[in-house]
PDB file of N, CA and C in Angstrom:
ATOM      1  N   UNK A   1     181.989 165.603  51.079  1.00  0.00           N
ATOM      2  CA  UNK A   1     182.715 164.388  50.840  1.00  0.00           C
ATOM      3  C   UNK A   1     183.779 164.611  49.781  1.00  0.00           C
ATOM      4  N   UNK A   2     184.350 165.559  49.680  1.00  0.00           N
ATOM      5  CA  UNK A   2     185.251 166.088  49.052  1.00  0.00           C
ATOM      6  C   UNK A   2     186.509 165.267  48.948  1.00  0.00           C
ATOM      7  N   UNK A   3     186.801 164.815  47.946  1.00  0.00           N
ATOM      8  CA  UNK A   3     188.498 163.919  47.964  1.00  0.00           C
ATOM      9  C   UNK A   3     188.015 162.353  47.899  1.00  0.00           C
ATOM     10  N   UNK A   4     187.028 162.430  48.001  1.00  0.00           N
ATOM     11  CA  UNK A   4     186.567 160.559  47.636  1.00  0.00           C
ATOM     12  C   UNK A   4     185.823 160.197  46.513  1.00  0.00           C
ATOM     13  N   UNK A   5     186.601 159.277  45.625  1.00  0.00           N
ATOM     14  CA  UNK A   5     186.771 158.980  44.436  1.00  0.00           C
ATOM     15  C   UNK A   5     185.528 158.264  44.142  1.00  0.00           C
ATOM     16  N   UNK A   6     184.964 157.854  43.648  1.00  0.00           N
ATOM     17  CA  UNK A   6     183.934 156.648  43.469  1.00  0.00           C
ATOM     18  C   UNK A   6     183.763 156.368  42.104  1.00  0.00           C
ATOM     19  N   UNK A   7     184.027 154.935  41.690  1.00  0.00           N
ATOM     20  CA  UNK A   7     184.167 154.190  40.632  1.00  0.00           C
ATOM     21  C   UNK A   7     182.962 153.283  40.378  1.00  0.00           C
ATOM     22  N   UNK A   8     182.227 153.402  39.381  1.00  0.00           N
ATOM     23  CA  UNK A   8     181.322 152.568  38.569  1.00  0.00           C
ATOM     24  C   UNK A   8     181.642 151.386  38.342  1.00  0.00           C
ATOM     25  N   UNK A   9     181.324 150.196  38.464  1.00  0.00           N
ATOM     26  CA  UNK A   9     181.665 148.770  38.640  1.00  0.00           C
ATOM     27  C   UNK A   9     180.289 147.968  38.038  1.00  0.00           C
ATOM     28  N   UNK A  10     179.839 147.711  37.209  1.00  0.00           N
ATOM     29  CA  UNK A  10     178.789 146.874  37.048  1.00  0.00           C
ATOM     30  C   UNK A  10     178.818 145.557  37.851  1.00  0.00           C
ATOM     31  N   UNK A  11     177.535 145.034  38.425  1.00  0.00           N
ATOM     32  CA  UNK A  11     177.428 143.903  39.086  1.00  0.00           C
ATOM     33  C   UNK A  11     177.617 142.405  38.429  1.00  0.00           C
ATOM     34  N   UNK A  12     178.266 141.870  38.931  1.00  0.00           N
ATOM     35  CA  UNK A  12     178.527 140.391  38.499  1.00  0.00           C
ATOM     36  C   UNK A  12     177.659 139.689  38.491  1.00  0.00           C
ATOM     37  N   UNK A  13     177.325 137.895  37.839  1.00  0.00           N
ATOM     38  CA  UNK A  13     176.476 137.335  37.621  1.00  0.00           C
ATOM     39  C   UNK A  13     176.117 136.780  38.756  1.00  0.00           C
ATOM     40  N   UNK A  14     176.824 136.869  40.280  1.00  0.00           N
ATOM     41  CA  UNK A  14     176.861 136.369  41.382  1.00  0.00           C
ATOM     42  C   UNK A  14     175.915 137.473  42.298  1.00  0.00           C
ATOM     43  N   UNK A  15     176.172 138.469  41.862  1.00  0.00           N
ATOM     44  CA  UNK A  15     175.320 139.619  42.527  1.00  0.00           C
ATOM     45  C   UNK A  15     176.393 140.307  43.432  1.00  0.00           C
ATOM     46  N   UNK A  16     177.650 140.242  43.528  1.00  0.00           N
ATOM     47  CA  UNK A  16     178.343 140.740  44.240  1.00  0.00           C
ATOM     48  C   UNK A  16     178.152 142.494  44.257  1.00  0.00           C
ATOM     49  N   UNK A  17     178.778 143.188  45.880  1.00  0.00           N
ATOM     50  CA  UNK A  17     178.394 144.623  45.855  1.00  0.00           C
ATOM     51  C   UNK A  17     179.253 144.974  44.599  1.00  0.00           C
ATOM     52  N   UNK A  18     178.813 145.721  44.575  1.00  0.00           N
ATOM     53  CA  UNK A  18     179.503 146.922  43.155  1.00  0.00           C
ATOM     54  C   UNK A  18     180.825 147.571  44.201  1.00  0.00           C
ATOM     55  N   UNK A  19     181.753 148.166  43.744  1.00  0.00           N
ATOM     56  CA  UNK A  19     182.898 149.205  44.364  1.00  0.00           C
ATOM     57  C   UNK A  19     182.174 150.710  44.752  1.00  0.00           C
ATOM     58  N   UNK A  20     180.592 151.069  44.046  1.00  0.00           N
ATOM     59  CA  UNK A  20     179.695 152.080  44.018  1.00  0.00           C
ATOM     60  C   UNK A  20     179.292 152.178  45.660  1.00  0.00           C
ATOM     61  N   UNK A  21     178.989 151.074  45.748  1.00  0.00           N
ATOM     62  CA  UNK A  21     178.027 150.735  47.240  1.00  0.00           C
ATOM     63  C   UNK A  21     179.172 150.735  47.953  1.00  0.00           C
ATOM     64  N   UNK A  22     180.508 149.837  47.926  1.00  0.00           N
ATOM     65  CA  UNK A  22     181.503 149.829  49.254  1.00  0.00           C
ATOM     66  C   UNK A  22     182.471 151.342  49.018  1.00  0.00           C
ATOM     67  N   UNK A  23     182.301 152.194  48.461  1.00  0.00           N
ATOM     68  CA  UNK A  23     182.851 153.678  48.403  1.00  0.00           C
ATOM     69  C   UNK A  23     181.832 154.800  48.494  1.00  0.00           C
ATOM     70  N   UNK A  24     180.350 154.552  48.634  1.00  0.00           N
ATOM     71  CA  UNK A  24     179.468 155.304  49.265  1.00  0.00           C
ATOM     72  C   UNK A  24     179.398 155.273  50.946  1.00  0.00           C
ATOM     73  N   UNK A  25     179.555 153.747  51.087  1.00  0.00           N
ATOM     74  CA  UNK A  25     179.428 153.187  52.470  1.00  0.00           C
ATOM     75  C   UNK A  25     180.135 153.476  53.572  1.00  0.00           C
ATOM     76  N   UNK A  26     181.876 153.681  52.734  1.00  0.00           N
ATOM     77  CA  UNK A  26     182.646 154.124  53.535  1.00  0.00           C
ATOM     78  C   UNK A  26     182.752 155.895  53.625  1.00  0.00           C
ATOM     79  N   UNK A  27     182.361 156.375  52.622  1.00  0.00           N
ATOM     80  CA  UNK A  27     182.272 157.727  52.649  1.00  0.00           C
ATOM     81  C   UNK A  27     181.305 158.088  53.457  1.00  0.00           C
ATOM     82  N   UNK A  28     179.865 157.056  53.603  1.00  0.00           N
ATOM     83  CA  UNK A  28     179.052 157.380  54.877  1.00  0.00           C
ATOM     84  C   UNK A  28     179.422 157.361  56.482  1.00  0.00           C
ATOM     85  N   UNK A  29     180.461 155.866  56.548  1.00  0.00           N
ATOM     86  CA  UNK A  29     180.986 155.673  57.931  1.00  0.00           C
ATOM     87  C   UNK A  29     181.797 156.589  58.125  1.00  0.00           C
ATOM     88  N   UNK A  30     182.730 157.589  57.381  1.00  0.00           N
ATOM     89  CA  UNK A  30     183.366 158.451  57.977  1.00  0.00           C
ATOM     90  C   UNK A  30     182.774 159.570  58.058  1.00  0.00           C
ATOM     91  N   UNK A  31     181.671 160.119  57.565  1.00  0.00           N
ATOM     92  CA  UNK A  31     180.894 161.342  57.966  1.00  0.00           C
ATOM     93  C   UNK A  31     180.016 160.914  58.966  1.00  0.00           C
ATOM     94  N   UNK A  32     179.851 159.885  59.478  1.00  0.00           N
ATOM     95  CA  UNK A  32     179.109 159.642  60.959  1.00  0.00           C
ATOM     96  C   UNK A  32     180.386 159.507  62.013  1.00  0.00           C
ATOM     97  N   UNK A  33     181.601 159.337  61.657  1.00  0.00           N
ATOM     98  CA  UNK A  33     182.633 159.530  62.500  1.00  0.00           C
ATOM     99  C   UNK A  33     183.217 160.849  62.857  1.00  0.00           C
ATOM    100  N   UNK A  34     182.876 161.577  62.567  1.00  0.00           N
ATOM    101  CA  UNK A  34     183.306 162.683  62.023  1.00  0.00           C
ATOM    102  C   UNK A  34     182.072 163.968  63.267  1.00  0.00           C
ATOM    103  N   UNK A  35     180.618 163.022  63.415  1.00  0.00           N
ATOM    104  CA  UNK A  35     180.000 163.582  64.831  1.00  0.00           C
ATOM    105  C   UNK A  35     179.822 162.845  65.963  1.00  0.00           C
ATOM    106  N   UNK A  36     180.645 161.565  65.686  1.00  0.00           N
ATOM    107  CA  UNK A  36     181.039 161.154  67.181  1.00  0.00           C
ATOM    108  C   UNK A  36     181.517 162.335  68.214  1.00  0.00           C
ATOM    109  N   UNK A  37     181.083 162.546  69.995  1.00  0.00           N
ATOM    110  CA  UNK A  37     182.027 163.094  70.258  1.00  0.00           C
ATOM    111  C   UNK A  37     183.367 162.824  70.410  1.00  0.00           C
ATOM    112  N   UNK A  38     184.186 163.642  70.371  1.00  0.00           N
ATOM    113  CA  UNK A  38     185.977 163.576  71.062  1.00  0.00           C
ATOM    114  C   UNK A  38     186.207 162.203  72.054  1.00  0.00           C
ATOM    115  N   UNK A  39     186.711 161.376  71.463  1.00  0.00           N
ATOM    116  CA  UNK A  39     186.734 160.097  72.832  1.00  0.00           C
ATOM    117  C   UNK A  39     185.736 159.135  72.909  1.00  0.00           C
ATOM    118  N   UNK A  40     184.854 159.433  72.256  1.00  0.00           N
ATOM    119  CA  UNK A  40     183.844 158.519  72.561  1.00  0.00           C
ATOM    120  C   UNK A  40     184.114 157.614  71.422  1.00  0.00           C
ATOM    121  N   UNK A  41     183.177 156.354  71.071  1.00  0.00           N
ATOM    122  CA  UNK A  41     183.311 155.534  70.475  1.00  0.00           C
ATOM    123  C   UNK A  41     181.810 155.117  70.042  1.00  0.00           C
ATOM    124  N   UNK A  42     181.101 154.770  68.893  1.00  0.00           N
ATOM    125  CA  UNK A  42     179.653 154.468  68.415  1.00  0.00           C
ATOM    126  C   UNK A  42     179.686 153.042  67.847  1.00  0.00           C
ATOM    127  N   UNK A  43     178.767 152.547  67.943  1.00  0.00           N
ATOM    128  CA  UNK A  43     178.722 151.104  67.614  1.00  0.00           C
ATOM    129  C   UNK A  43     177.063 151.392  66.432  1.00  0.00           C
ATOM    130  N   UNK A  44     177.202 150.814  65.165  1.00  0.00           N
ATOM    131  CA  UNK A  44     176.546 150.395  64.078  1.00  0.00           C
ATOM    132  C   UNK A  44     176.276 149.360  63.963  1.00  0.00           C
ATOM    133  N   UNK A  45     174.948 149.030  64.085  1.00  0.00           N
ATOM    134  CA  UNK A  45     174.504 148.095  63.922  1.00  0.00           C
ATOM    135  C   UNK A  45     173.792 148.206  62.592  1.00  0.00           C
ATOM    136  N   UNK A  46     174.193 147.346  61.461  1.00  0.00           N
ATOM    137  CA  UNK A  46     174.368 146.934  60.137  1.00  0.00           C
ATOM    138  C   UNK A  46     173.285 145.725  59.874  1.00  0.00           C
ATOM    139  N   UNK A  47     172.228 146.047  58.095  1.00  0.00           N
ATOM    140  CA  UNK A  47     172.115 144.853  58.116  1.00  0.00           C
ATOM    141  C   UNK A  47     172.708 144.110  56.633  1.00  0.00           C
ATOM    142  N   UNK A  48     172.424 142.870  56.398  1.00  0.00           N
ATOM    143  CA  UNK A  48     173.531 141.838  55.398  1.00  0.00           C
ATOM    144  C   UNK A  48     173.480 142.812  54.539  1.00  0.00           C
ATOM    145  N   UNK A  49     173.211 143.511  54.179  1.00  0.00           N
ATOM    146  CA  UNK A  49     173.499 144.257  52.887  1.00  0.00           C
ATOM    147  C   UNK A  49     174.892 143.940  52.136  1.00  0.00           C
ATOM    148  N   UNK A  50     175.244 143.639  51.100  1.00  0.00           N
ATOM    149  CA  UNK A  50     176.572 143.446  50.875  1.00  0.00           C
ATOM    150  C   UNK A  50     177.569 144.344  50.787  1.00  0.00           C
ATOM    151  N   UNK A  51     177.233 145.588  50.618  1.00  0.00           N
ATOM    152  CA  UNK A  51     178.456 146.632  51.019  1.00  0.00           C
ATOM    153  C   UNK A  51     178.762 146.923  52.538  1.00  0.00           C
ATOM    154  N   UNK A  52     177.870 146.490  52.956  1.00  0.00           N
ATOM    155  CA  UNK A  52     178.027 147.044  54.794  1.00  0.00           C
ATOM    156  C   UNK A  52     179.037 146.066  55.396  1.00  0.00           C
ATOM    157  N   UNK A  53     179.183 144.492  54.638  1.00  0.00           N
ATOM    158  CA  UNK A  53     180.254 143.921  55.072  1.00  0.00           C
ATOM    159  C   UNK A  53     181.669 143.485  53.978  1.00  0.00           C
ATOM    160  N   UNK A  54     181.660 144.507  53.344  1.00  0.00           N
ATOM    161  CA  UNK A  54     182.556 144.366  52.291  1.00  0.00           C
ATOM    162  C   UNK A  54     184.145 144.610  52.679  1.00  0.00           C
ATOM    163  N   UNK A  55     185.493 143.941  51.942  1.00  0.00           N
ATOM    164  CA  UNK A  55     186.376 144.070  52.980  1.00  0.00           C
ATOM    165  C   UNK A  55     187.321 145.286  52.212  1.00  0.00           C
ATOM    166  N   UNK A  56     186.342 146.204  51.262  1.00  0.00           N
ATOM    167  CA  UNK A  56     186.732 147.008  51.206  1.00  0.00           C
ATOM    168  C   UNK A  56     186.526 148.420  52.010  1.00  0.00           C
ATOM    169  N   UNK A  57     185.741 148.635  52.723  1.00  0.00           N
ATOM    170  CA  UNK A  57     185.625 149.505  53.725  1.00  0.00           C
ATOM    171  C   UNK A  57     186.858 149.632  54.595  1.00  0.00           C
ATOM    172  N   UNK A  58     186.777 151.196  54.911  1.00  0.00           N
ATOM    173  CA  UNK A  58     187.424 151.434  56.066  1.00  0.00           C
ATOM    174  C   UNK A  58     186.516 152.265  57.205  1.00  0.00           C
ATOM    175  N   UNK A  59     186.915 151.221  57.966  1.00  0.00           N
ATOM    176  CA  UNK A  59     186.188 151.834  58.969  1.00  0.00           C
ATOM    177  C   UNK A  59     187.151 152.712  59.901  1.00  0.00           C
ATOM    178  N   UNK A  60     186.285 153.914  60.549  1.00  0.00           N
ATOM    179  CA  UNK A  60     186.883 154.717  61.043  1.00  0.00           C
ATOM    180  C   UNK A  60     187.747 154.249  62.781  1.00  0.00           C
ATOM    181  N   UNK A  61     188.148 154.772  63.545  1.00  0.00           N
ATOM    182  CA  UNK A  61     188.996 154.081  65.342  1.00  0.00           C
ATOM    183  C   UNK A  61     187.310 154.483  65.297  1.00  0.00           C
ATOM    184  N   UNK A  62     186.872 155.220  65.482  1.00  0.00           N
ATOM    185  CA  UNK A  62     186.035 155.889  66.603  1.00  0.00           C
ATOM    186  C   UNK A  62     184.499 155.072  65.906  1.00  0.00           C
ATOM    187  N   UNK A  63     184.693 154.005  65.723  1.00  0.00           N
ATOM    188  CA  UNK A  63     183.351 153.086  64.858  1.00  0.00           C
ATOM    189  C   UNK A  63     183.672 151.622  65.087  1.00  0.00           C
ATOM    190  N   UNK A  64     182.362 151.345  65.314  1.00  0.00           N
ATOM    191  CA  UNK A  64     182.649 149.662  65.435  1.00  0.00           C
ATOM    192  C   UNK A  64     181.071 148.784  64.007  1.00  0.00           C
ATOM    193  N   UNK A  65     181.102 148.222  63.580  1.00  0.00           N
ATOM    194  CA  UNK A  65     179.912 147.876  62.840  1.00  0.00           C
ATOM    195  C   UNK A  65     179.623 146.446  63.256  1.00  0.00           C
ATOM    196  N   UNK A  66     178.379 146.437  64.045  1.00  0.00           N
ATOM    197  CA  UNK A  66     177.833 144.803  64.210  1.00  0.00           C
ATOM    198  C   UNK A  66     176.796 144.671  63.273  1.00  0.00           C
ATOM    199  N   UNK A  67     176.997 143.414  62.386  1.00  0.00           N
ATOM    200  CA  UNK A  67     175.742 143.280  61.346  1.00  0.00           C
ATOM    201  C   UNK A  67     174.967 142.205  62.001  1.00  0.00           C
ATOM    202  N   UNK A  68     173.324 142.792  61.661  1.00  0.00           N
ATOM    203  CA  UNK A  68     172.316 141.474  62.125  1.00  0.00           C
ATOM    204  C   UNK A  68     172.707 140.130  61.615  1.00  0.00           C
ATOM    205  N   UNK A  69     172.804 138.975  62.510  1.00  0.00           N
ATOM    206  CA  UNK A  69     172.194 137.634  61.628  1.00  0.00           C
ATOM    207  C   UNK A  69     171.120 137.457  60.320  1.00  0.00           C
ATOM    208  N   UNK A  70     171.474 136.612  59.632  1.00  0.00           N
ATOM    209  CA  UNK A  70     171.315 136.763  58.392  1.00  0.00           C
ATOM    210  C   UNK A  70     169.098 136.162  58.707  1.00  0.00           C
ATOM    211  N   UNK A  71     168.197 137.031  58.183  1.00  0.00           N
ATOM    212  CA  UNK A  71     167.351 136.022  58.114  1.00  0.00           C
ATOM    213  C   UNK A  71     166.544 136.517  60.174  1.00  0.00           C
ATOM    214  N   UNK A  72     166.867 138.024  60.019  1.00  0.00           N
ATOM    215  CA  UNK A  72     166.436 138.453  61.857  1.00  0.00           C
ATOM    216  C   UNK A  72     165.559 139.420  61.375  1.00  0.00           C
ATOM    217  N   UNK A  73     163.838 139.315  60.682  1.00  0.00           N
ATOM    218  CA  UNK A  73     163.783 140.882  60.364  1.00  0.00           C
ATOM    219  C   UNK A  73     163.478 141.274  61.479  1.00  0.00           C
ATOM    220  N   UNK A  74     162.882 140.246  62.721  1.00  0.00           N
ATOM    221  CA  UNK A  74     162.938 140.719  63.856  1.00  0.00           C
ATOM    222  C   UNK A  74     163.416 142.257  64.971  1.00  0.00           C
ATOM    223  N   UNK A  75     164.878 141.768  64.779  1.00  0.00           N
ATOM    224  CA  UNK A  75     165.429 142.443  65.433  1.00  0.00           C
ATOM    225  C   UNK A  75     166.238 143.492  64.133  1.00  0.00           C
ATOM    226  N   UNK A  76     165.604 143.796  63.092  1.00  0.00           N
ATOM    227  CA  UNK A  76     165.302 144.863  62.224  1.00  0.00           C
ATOM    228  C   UNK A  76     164.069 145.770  62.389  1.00  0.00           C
ATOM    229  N   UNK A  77     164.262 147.233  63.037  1.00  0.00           N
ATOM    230  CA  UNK A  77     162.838 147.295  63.210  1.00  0.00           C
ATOM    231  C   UNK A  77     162.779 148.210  62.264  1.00  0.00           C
ATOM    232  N   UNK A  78     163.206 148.372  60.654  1.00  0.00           N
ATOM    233  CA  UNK A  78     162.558 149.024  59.718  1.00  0.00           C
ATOM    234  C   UNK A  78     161.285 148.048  59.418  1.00  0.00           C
ATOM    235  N   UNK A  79     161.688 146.987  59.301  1.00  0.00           N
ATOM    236  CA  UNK A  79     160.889 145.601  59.022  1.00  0.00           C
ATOM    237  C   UNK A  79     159.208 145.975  59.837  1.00  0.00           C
ATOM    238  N   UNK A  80     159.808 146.101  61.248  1.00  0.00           N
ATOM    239  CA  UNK A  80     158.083 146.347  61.688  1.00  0.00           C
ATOM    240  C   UNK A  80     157.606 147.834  60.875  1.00  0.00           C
ATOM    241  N   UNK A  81     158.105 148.851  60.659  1.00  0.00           N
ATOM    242  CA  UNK A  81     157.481 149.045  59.737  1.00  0.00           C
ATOM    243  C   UNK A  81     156.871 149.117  58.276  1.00  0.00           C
ATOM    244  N   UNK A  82     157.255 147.802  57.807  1.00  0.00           N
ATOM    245  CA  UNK A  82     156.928 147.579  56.383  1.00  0.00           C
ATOM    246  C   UNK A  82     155.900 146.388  56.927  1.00  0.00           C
ATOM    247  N   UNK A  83     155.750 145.535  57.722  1.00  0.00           N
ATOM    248  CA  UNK A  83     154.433 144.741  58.434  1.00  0.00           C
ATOM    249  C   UNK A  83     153.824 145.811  58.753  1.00  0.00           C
ATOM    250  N   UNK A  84     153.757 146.522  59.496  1.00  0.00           N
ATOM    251  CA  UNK A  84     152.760 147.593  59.495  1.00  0.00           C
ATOM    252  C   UNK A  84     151.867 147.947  58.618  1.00  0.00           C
ATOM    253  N   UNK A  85     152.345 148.611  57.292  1.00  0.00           N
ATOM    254  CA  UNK A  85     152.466 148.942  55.937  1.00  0.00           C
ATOM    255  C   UNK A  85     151.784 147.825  55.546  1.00  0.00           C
ATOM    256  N   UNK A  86     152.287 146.598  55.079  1.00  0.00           N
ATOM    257  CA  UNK A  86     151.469 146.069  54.645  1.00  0.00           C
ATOM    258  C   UNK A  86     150.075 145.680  54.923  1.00  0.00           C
ATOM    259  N   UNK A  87     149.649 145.346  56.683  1.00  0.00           N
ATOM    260  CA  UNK A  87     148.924 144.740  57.259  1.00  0.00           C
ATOM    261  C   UNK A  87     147.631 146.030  57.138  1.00  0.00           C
ATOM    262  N   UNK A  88     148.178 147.469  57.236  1.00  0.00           N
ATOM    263  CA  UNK A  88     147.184 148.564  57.469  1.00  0.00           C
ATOM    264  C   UNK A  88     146.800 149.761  56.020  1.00  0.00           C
ATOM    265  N   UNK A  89     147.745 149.788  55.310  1.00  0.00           N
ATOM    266  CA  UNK A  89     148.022 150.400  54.638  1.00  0.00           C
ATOM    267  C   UNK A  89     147.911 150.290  53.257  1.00  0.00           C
ATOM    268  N   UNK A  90     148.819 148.874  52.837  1.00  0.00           N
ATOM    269  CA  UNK A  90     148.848 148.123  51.588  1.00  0.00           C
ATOM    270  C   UNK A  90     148.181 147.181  51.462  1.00  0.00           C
ATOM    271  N   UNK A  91     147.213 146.691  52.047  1.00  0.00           N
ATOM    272  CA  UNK A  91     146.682 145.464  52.038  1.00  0.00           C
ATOM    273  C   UNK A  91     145.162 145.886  51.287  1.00  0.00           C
ATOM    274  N   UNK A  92     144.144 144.656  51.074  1.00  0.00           N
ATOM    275  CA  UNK A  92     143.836 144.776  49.334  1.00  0.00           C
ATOM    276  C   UNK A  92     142.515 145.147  50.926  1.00  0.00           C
ATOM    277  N   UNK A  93     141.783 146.419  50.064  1.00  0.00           N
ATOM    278  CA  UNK A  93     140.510 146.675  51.085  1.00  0.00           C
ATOM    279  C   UNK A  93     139.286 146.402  50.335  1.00  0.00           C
ATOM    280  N   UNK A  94     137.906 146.127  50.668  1.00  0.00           N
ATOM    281  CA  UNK A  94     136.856 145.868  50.032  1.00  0.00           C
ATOM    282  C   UNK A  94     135.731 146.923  50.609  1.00  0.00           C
ATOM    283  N   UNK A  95     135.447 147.283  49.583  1.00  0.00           N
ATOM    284  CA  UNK A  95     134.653 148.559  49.778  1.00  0.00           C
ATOM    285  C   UNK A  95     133.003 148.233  49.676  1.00  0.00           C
ATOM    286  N   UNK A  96     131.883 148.688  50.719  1.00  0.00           N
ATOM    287  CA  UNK A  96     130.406 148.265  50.702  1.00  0.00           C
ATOM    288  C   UNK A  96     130.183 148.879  49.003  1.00  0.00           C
ATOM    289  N   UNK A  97     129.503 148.397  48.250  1.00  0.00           N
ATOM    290  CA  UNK A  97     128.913 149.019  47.137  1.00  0.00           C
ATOM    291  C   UNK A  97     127.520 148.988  47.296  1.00  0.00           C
TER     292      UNK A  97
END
């Protein structure tokens, strides 16, 4: 990622992204553009995160980014695995004594 600058920005009292997160983000979307093949075109599906829709990004021709509805962990499926996690894994166990 050679040639991309990234600036420290402390977060506002609003919680807005930092310039950290929307200049990592875009330095990520262009190294996934970068193994698109020749011609083809990839679609990202994004979730609210606030750098993923920040209008400082550039997004690459060969990239499109659709972000989930706000409030879908549904159709987030890191989500099924953190229900997982919790339900099998993290959840409080009681042991015979």
């Amino acid at each position: 990622m050679a040639g991309i600058s990234i600036t420290r920005r402390e977060l506002t009292a609003t919680g807005s992204a930092t310039t950290t997160g929307s200049a990592a983000m875009t330095a990520h979307l262009a190294e996934i553009a970068r193994t698109v093949a020749p011609g083809a075109h990839a679609l990202l599906i994004l979730d609210g995160s606030g750098w993923h829709g920040s209008t400082g990004l550039a997004v690459p021709d060969n990239l499109s980014l659709l972000t989930l509805p706000p409030y879908s962990p549904e159709l987030n499926p890191v989500e099924n695995v953190w229900a997982h996690l919790r339900a099998n894994k993290l959840a409080i166990t009681v042991f015979n004594t």
